[in-house]
Protein backbone atom coordinates (compact mmCIF):
# COMPACT_ATOMS: atom_id res chain seq x y z
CA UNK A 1 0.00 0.00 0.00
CA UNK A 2 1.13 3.30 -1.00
CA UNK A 3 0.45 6.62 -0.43
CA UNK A 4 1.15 9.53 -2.78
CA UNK A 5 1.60 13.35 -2.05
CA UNK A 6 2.82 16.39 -4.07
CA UNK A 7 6.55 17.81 -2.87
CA UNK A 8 5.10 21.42 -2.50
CA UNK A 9 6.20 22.68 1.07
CA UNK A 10 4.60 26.02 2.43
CA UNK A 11 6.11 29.18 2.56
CA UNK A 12 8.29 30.04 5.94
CA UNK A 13 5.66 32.39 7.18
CA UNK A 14 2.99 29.81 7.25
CA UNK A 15 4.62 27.33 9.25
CA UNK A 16 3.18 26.38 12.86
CA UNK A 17 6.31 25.28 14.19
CA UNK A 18 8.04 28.55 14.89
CA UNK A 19 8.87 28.08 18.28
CA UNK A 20 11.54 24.98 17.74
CA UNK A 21 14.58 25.10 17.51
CA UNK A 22 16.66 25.93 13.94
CA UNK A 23 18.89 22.82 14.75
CA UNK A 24 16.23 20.55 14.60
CA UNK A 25 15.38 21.75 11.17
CA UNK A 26 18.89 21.24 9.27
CA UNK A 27 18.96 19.04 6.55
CA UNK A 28 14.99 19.03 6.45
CA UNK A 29 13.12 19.72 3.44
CA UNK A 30 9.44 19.28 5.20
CA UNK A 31 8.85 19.95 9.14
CA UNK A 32 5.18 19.94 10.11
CA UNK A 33 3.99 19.02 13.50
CA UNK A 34 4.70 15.62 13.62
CA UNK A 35 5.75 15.01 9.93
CA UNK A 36 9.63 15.50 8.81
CA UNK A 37 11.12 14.21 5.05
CA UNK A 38 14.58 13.75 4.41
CA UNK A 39 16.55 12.70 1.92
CA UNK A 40 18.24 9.25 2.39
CA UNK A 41 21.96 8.40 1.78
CA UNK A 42 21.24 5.50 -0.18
CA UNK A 43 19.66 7.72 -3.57
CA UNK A 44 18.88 10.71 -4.80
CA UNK A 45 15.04 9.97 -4.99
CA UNK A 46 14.99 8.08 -2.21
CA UNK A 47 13.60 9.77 0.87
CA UNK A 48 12.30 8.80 4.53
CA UNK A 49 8.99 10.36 5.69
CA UNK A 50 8.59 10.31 9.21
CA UNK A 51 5.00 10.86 10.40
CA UNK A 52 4.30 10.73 14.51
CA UNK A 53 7.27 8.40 14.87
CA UNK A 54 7.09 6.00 12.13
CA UNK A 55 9.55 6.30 9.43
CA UNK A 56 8.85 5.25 5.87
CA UNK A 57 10.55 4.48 2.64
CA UNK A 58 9.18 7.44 -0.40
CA UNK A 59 10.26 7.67 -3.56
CA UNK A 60 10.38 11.42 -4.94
CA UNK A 61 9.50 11.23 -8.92
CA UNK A 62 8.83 13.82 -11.84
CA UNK A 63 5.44 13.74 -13.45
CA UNK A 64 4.98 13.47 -17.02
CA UNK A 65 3.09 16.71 -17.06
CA UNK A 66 3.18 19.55 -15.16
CA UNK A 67 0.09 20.19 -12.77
CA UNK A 68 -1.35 23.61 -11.84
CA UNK A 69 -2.76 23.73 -8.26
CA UNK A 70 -6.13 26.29 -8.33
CA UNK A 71 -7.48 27.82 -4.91
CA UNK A 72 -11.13 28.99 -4.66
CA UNK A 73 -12.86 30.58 -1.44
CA UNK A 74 -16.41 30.77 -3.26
CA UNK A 75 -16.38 27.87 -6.34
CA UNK A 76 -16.92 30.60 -8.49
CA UNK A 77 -13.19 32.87 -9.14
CA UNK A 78 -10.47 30.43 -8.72
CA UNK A 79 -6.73 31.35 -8.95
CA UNK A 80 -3.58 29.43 -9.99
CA UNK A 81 -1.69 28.96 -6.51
CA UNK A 82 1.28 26.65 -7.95
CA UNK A 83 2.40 24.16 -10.30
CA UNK A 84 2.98 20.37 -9.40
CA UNK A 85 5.65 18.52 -11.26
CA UNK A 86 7.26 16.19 -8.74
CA UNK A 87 5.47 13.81 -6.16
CA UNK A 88 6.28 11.69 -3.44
CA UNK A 89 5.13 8.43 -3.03
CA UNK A 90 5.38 6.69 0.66
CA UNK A 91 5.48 3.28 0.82
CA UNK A 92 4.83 1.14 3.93
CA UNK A 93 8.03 -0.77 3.91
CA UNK A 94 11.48 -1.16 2.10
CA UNK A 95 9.65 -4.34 0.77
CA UNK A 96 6.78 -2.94 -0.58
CA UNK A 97 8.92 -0.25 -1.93
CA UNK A 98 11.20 -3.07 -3.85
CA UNK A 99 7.87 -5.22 -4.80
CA UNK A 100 6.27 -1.98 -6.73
CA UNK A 101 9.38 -1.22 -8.19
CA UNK A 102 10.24 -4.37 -9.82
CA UNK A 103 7.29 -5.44 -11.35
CA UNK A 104 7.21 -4.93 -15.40
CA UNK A 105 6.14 -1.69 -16.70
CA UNK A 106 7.01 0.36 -13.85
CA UNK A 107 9.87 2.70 -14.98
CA UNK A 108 9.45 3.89 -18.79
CA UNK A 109 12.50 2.74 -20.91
CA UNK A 110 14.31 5.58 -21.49
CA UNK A 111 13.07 8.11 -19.03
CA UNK A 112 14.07 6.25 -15.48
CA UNK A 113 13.49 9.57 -13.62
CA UNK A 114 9.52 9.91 -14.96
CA UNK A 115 6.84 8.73 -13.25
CA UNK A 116 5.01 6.01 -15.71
CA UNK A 117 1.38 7.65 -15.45
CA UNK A 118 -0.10 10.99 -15.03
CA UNK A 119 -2.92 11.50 -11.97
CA UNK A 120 -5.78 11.07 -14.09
CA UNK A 121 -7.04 8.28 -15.65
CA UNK A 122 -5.99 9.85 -19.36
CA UNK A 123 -2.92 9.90 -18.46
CA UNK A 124 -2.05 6.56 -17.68
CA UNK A 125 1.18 5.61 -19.18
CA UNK A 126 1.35 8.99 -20.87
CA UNK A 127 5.75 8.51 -21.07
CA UNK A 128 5.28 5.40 -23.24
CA UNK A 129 2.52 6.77 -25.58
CA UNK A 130 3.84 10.35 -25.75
CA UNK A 131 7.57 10.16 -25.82
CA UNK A 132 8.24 6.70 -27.80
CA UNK A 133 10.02 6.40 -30.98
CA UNK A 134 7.82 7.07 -33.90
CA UNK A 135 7.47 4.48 -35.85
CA UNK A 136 7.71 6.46 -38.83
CA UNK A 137 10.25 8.50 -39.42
CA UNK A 138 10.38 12.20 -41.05
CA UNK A 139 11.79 11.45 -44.89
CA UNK A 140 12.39 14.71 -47.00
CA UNK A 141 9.74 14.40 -50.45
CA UNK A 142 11.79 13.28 -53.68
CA UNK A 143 14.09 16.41 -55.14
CA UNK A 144 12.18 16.40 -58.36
CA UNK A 145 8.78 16.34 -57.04
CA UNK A 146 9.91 19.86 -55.07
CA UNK A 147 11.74 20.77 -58.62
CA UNK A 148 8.10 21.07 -60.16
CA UNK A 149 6.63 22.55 -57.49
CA UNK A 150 9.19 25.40 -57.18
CA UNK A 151 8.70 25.69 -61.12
CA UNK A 152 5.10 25.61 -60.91
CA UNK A 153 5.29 28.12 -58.20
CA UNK A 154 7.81 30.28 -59.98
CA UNK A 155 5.43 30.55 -63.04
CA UNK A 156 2.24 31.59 -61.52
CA UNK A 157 3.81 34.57 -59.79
C-alpha cells in the first residue's frame, strides 16, 4: 500500500512550528507538526517520511506533465496557486517499496526519472505513448517532385 503526495512545502511564514529550535530543522526539506522528510543516503530519490514516529521508505518522482494547483474561497473565481511537477510516493516498507518497483512496466524505458502515469485516468502511461520512438520517421519528399513545385510556383507569380 502506498500513499502519494505532491513535494510542495509552504512558505516560511505559514509554518506552525516557529517556536523549535533551527537545529532541529537542518537538513529538512518538510517539518510539520509531527511530519519530517529527508533525503536518504542511499539515492537521490529516495527519501524517509517520518510521520508521529514511524519512518517510511518514499520515492520522490517527476510527473509526465506539469500540474497547476487552483485555490477557490467561493467555487466561483479560482486562482492558480502553484504548479505540481514532482510527487512523493510513501510506501509502507522497504519491501513494498522493492515489490512496486520491480514489477514490469514500472519505470518507462528511457526516461528512469519519470513517473510512468499521469494523476488522471488519461494519463495513464502517458511517457510510453507520448515520448516513444515514432514508428515512422520524417523522410524529406523526392528532389524532383519539389523541382516542379518550385517551377510551378515560380510561373504563376
Amino acid at each position: 500500500m502506498s500513499m502519494m503526495m505532491g513535494t510542495s512545502v509552504p512558505p516560511p511564514h505559514m509554518n506552525n512550528n516557529s517556536s523549535s529550535s533551527n537545529s532541529n530543522k537542518e537538513g529538512k526539506l518538510l517539518d510539520l507538526l509531527g511530519v519530517t522528510c529527508e533525503p536518504s543516503e542511499n539515492g537521490s530519490t529516495l527519501w524517509n517520511f517520518s510521520c508521529d514516529g514511524a519512518t517510511y521508505p518514499a520515492r520522490l518522482v517527476n510527473l509526465p506533465c506539469t500540474v497547476e494547483l487552483l485555490k477557490t474561497h467561493d467555487h466561483a473565481l479560482y486562482h492558480k496557486s502553484t504548479d505540481i511537477s514532482q510527487l512523493l510516493i510513501v510506501y509502507e516498507d522497504m519491501m513494498s517499496l522493492d515489490e512496486v518497483e520491480s514489477a514490469s512496466g514500472y519505470k518507462a524505458e528511457g526516461f528512469p526519472s519519470y513517473y510512468h502515469s499521469g494523476l488522471t485516468p488519461p494519463m495513464k502511461r502517458v511517457v510510453e505513448r507520448r515520448f516513444q520512438a515514432r514508428e515512422h520517421k520524417a523522410v524529406a519528399p523526392p528532389k524532383q517532385e519539389v523541382n516542379e513545385v518550385e517551377k510551378e510556383l515560380q510561373s504563376l507569380i
